[in-house]
N, C-alpha and C. Protein backbone atom coordinates (compact mmCIF):
# COMPACT_ATOMS: atom_id res chain seq x y z
N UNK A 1 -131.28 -94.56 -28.40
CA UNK A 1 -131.28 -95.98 -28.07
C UNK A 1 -130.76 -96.78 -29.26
N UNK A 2 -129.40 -97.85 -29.00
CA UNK A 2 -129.58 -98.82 -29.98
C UNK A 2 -130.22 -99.97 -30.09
N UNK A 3 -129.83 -100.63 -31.37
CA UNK A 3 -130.42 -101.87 -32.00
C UNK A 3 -130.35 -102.79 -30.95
N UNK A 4 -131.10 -103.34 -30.41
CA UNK A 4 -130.89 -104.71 -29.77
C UNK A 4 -129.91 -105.61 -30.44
N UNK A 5 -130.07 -105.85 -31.70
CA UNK A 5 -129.64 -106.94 -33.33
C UNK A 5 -128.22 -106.09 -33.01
N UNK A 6 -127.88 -107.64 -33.52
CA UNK A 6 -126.36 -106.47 -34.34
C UNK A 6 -127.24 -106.46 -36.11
N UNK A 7 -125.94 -105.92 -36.52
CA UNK A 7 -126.39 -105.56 -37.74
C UNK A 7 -126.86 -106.81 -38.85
N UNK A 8 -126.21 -108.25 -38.54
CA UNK A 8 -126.20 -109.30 -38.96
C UNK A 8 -127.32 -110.04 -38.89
N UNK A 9 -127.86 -110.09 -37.58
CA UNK A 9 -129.02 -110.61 -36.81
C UNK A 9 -130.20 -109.62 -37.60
N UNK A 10 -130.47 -108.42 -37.20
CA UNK A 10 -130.94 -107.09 -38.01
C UNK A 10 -131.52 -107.58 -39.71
N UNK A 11 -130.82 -107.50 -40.33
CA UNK A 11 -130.85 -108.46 -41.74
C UNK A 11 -131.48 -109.41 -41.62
N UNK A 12 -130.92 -110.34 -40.89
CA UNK A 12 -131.69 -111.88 -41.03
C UNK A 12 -133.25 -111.73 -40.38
N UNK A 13 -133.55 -110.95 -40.09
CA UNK A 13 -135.22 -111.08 -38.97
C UNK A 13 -135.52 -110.02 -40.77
N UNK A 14 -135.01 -108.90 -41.14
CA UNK A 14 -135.94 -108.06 -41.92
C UNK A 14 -135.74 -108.97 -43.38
N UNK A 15 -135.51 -109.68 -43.99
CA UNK A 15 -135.01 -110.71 -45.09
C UNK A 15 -136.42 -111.41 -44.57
N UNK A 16 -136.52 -111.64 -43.44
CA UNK A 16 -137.62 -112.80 -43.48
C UNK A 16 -139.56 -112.46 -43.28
N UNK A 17 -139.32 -110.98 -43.64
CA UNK A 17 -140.81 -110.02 -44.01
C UNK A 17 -140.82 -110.28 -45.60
N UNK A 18 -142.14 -110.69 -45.80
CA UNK A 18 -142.57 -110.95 -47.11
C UNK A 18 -143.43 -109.94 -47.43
N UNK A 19 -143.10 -109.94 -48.93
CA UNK A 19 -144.17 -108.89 -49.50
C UNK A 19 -145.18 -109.73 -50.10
N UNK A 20 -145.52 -110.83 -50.20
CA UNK A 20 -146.44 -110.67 -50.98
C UNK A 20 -147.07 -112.63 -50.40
N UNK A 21 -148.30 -113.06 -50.56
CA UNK A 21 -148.98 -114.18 -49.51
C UNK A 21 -148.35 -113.99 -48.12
N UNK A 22 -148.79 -113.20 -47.38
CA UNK A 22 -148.70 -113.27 -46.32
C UNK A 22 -150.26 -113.76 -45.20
N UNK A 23 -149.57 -114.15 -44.56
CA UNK A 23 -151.19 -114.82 -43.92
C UNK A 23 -152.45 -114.21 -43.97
N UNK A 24 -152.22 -112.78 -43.63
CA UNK A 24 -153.55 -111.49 -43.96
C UNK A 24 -153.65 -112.08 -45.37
N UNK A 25 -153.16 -112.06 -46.34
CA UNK A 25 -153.70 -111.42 -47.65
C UNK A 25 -154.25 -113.53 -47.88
N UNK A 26 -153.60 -114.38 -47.45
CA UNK A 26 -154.26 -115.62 -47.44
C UNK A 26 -155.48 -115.72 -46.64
N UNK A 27 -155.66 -115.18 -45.82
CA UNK A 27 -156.86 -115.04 -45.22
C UNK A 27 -158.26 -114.47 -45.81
N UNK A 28 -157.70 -113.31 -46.31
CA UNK A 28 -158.92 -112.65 -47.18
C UNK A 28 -159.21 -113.38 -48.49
N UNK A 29 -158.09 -114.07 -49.44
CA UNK A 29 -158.38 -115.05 -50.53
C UNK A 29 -159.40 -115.75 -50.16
N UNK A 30 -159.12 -116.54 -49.15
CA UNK A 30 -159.90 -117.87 -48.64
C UNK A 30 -161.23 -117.23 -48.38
N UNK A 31 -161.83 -115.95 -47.57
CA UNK A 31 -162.82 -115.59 -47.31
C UNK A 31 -163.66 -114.97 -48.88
N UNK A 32 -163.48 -114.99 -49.90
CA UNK A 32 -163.37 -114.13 -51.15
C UNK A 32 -163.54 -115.46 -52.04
N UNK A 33 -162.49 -116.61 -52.02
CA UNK A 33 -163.39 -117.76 -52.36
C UNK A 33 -164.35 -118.53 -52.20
N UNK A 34 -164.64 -118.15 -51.06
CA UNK A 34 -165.54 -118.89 -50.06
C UNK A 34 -166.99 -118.54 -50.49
N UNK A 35 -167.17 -117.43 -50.77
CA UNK A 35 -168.17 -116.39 -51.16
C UNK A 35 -168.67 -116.88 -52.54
N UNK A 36 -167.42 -117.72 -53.49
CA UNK A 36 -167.65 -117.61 -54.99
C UNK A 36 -167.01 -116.82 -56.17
N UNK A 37 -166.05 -116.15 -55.30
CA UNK A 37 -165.72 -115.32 -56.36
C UNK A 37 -164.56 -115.85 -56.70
N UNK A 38 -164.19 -115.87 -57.97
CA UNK A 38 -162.38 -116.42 -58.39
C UNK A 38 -161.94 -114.61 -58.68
N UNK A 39 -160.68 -114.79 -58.57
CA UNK A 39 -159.48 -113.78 -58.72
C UNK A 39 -158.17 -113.96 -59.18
N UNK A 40 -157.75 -113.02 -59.86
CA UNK A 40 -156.57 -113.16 -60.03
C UNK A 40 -155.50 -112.77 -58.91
N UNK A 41 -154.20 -112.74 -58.63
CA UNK A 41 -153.25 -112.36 -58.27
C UNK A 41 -151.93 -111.66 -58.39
N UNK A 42 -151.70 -109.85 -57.74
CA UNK A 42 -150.88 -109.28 -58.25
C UNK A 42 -150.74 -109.24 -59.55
N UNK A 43 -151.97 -108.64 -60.15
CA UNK A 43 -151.62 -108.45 -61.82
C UNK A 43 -150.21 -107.43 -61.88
N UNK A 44 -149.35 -107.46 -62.48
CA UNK A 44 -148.35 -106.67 -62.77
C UNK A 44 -148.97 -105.65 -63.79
N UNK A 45 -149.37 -105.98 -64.57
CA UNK A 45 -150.17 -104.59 -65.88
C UNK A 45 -150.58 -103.95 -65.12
N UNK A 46 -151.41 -104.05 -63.55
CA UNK A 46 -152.20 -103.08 -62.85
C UNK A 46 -150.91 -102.13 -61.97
N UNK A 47 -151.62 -100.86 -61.99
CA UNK A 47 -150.51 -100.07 -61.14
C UNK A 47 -150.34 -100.74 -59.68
N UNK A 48 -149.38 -100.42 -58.93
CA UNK A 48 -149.27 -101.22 -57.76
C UNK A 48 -149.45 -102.65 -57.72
N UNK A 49 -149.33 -103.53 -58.64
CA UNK A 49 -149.65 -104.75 -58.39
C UNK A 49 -150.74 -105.82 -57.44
N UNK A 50 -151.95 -105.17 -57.53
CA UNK A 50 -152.79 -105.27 -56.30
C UNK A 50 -152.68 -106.92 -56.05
N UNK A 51 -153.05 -107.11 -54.36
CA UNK A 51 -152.83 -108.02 -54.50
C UNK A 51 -154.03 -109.25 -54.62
N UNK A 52 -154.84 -109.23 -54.78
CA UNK A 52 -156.57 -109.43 -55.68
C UNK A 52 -157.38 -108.54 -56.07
N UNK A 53 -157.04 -109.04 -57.45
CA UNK A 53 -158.40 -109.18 -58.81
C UNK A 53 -159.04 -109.34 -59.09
N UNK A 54 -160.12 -108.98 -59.51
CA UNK A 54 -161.60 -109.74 -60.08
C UNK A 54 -161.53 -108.88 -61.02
N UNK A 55 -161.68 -109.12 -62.58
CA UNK A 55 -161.04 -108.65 -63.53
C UNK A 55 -162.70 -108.15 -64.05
N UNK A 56 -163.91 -109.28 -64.35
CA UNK A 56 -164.78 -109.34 -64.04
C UNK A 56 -165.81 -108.22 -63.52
N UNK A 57 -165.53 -107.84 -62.15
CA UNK A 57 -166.28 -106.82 -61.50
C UNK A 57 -165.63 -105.45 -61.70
N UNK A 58 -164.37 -105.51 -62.17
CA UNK A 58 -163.24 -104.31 -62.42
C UNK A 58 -162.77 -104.12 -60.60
N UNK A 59 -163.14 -104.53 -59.98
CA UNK A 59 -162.59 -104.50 -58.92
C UNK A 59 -160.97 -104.82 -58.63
N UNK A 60 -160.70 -104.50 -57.35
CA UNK A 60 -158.65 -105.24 -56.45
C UNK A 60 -158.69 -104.66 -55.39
N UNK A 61 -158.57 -105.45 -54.55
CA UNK A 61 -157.99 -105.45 -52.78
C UNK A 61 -156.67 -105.46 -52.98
N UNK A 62 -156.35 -104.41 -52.16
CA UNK A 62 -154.85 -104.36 -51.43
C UNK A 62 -155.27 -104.64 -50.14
N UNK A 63 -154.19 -105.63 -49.38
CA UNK A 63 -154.01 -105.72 -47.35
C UNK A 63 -153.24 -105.30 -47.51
N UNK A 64 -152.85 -104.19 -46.52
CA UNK A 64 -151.94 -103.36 -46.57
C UNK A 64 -151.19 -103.30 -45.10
N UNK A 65 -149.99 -103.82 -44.71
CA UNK A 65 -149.44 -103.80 -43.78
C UNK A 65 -149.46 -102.20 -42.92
N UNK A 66 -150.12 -102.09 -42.13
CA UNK A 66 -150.18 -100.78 -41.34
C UNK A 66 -148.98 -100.03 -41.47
N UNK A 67 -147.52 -100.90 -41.10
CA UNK A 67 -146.53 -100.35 -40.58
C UNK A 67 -145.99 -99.55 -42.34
N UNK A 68 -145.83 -100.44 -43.01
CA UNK A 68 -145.32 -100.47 -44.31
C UNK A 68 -146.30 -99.16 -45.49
N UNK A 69 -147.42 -99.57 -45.04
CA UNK A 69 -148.19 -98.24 -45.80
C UNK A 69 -148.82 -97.17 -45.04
N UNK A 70 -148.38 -96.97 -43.44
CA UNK A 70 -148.61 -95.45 -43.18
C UNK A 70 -150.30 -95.75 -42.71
N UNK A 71 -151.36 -96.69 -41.84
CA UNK A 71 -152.14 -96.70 -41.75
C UNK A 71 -152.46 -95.87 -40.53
N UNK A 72 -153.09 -94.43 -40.66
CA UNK A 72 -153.19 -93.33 -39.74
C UNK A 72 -154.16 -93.70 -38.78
N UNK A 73 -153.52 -93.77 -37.34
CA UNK A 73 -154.04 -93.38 -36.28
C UNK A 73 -154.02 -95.06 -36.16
N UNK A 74 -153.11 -96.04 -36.48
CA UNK A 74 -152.81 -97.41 -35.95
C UNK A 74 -151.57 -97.43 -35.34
N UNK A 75 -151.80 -97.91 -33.67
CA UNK A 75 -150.21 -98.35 -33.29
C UNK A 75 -149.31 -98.73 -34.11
N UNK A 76 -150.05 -99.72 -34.67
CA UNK A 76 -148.87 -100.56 -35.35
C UNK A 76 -147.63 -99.56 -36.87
N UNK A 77 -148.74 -98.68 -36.48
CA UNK A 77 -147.57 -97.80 -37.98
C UNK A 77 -146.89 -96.60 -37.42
N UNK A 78 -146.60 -96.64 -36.04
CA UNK A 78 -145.80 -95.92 -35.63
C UNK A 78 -144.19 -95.86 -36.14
N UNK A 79 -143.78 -94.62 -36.51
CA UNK A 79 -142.38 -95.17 -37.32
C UNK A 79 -141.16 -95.08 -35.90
N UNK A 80 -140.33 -95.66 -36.21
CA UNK A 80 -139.31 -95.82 -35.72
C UNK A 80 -138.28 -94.42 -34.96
N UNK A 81 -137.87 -94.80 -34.09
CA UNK A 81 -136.75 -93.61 -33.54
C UNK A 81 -135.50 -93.65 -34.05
N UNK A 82 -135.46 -94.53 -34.35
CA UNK A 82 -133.59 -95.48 -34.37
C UNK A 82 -133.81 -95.08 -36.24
N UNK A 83 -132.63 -93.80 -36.66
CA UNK A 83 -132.73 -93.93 -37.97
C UNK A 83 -134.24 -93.14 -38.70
N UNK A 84 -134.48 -92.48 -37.94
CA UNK A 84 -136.07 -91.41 -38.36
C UNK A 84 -135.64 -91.27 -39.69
N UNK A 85 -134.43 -90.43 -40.24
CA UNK A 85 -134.91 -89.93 -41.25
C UNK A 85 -134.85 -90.57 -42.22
N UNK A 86 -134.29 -91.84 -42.40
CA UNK A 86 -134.49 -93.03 -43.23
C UNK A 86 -135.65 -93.45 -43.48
N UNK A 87 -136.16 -93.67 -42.15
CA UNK A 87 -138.02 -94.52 -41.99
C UNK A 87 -138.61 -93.48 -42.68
N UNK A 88 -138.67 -92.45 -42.35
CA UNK A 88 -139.47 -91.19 -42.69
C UNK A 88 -139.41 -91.42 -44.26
N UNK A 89 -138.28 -91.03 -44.77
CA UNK A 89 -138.29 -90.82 -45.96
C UNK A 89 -139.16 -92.18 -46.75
N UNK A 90 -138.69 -93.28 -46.12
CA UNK A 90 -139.16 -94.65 -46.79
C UNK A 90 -140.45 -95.07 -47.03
N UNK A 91 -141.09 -94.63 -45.64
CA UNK A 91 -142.76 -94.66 -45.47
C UNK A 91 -143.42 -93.44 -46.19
N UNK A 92 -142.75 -92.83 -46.15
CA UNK A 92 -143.73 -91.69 -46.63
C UNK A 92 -143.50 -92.03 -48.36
N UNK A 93 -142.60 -92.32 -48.62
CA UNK A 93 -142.61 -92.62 -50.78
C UNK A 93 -143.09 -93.76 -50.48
N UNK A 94 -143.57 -94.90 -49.62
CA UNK A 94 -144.43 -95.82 -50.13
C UNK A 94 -146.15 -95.38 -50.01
N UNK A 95 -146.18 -94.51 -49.24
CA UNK A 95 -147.57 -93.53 -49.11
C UNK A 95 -147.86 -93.05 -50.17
N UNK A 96 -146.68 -92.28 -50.79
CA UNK A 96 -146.71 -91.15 -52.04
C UNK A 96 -147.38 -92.29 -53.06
N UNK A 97 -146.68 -93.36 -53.31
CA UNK A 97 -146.50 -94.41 -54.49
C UNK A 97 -147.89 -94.98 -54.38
N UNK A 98 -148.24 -95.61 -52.79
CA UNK A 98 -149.69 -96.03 -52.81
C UNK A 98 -150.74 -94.95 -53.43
N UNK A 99 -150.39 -93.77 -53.02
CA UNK A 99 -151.57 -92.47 -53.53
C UNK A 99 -151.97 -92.53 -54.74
N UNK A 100 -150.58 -92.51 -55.42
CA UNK A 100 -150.19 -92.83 -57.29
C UNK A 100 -150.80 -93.71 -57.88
N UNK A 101 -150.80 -94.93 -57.24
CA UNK A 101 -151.47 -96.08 -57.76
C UNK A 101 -152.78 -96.09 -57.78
N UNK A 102 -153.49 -95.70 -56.86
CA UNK A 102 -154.76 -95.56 -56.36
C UNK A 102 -155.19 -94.91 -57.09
N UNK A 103 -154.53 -93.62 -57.61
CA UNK A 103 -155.34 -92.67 -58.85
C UNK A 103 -155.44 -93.38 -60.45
N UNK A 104 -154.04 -93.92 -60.61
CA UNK A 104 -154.02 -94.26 -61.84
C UNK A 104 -155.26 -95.59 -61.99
N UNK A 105 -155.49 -96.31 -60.64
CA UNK A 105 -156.39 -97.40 -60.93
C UNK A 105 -157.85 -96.69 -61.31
N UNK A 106 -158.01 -95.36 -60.33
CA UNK A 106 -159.38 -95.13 -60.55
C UNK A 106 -159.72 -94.72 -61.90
N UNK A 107 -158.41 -93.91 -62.68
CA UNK A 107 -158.55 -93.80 -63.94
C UNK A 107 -159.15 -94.41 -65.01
N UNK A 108 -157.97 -95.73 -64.58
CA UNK A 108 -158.53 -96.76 -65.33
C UNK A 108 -159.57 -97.52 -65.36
N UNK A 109 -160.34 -97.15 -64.51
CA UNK A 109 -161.69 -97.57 -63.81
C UNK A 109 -162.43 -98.89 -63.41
N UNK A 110 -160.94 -98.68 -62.37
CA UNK A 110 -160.71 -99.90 -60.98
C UNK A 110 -161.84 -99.30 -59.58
N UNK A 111 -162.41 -100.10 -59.11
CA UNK A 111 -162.60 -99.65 -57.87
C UNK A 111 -161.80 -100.36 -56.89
N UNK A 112 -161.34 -99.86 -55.50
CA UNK A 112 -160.80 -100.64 -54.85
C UNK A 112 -161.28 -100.57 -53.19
N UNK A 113 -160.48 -101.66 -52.52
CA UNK A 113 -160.89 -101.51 -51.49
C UNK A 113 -159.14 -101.77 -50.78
N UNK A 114 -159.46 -101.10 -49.43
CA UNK A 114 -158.09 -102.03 -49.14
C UNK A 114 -158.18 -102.35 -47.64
N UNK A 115 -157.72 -103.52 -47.31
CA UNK A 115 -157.77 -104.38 -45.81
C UNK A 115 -156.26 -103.69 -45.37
N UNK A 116 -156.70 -103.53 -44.11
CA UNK A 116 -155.34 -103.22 -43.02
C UNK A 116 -155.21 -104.28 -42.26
N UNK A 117 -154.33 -104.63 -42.18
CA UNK A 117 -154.06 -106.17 -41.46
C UNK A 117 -154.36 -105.83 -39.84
N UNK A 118 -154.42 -104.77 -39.11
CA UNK A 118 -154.78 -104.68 -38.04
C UNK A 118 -156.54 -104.88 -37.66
N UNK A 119 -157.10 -104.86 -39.04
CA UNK A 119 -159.04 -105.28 -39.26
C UNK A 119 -158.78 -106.44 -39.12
N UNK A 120 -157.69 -107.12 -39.18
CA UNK A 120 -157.85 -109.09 -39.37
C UNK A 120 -158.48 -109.39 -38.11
N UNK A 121 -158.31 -108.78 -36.99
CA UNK A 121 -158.71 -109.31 -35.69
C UNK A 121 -159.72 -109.94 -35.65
N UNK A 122 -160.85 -108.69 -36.35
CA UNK A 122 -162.44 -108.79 -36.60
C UNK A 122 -162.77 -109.53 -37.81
N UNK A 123 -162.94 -110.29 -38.00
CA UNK A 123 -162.37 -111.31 -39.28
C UNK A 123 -164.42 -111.25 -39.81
N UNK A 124 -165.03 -111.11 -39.15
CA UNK A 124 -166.56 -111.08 -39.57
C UNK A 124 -166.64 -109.57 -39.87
N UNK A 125 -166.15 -108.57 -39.51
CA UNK A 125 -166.60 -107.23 -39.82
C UNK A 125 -165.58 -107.18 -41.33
N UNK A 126 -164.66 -107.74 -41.47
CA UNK A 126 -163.88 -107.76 -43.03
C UNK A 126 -164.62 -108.40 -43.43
N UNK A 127 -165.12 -109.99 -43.52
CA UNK A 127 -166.13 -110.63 -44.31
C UNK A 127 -167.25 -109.85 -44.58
N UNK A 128 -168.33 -109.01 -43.79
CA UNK A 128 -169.27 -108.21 -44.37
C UNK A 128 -168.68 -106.97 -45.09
N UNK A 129 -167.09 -106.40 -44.75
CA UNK A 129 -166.99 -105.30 -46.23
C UNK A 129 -166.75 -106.04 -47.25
N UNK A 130 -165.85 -107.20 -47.21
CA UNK A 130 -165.85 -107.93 -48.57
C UNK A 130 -167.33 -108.23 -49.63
N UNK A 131 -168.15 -108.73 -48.45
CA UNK A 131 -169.65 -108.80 -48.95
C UNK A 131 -169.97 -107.22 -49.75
N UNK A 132 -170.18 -106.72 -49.29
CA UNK A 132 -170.50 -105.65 -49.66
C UNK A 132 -169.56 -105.21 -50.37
N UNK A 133 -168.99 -104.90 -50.26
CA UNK A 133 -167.59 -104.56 -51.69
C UNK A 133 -167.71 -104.99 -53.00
N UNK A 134 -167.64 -105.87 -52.82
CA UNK A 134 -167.89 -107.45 -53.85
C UNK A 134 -169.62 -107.16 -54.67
N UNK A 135 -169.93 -106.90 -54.08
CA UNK A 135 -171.74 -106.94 -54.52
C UNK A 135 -172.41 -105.29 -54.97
N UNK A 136 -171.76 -104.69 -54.61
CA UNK A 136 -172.07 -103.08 -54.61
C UNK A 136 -171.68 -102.73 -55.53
N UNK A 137 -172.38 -101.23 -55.99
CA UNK A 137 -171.56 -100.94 -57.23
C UNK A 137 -171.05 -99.35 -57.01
N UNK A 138 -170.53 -99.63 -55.21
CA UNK A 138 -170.17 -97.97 -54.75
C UNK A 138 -169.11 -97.99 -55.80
N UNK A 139 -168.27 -96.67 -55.86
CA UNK A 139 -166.79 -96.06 -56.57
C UNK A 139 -165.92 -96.96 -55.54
N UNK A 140 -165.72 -97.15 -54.42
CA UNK A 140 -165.02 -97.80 -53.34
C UNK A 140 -165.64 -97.64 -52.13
N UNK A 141 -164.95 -98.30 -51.21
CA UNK A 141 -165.22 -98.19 -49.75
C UNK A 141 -164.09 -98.05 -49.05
N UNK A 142 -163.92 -97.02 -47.82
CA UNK A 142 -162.54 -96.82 -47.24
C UNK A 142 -162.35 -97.73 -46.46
N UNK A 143 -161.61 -97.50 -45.49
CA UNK A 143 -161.36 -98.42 -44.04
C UNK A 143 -162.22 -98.25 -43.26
N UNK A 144 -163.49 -97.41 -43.06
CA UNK A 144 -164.29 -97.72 -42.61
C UNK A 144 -165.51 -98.09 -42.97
N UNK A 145 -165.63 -99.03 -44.39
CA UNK A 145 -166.50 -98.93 -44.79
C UNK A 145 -167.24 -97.93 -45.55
N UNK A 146 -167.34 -96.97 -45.44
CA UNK A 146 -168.16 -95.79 -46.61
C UNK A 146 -167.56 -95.83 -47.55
N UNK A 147 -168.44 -95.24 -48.48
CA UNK A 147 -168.51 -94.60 -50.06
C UNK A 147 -167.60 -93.13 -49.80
N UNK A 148 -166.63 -93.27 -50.54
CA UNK A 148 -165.20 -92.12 -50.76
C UNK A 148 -165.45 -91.83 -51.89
N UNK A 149 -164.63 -90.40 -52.36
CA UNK A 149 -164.36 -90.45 -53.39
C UNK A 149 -162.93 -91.14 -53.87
N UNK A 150 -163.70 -92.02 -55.25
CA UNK A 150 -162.70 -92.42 -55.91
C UNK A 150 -162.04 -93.56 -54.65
N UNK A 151 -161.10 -94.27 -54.79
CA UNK A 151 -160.58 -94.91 -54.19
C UNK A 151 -159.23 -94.65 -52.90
N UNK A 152 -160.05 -93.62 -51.48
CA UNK A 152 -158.99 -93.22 -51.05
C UNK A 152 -159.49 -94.00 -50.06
N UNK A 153 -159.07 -94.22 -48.79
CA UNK A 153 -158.72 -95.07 -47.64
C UNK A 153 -157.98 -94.04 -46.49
N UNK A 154 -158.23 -94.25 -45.36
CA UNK A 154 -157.74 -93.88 -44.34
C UNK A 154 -155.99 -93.98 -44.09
N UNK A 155 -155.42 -92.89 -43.98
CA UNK A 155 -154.21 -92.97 -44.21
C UNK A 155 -153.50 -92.91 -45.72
N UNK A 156 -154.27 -92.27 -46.48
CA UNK A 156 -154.01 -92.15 -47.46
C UNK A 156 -154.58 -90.78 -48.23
N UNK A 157 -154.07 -90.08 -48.36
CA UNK A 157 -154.40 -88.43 -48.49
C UNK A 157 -154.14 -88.47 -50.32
N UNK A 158 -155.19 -88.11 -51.29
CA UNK A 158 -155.19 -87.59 -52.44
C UNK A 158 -155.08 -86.39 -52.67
N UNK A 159 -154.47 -85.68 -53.52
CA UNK A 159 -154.60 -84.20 -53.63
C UNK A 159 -156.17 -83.77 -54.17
């Protein structure tokens, strides 16, 4: 099957995906201030650039676009037909890279958590992991809430 887009059109819709304040990750700020807590934003010194800080608790949230970071067993990160072995290759080194980051943070002795923008729905079941995230002194919590080791998340495989 082809592109609906031509190639021109194609560009102009993917140019206009942002990486970084996107409404998810404004959403969780606002719920995270709301609470009391201040943060920083996308520290660059931190691996992966998370995208909130609390420098403070040693804590960082990543929202992590389902499609973009490989969130297992979500519609929304189904990869593409049109061009597989491109997507393939693409999603899977931003998987690899998220894995990477995730270790080097725990190293450094980050805990993290990370929101899948497909949890936004339930906007009170993210406010109580934030609560709890925020206040706890687990190693992390995955996507479903529990105590992991170290900072892994669903859809995200550590060796």
């Amino acid at each position: 099957m082809t592109d609906v887009f031509s190639t021109q059109e194609r560009s102009a819709i993917m140019a206009k995906v942002k990486s970084g304040n996107t409404r998810p990750e404004l959403v969780i700020r606002s719920m995270i201030h709301r609470m009391g807590y201040r943060f920083r934003l996308h520290r660059r010194d931190l691996p992966g650039s998370p995208d909130i800080v609390l420098p403070k608790l040693r804590k960082v949230i990543f929202v992590h676009g389902c499609f973009w970071h490989g969130h297992e067993g979500c519609p929304r990160s189904a990869r593409p037909v049109q061009n597989a072995v491109f997507w393939d290759k693409k999603l899977s080194r931003n998987i690899q890279r998220d894995n990477a980051n995730l270790s080097k943070l725990e190293e450094l002795g980050w805990t993290c958590l990370i929101i899948w923008t497909c949890e936004m729905k339930d906007r009170e079941r993210v406010s109580r992991r934030l609560k709890e995230f925020l206040s706890s002194g687990l190693d992390s919590i995955s996507a479903q809430g529990q105590a992991v080791r170290g900072m892994t998340a669903k859809g995200f495989k550590l060796p």
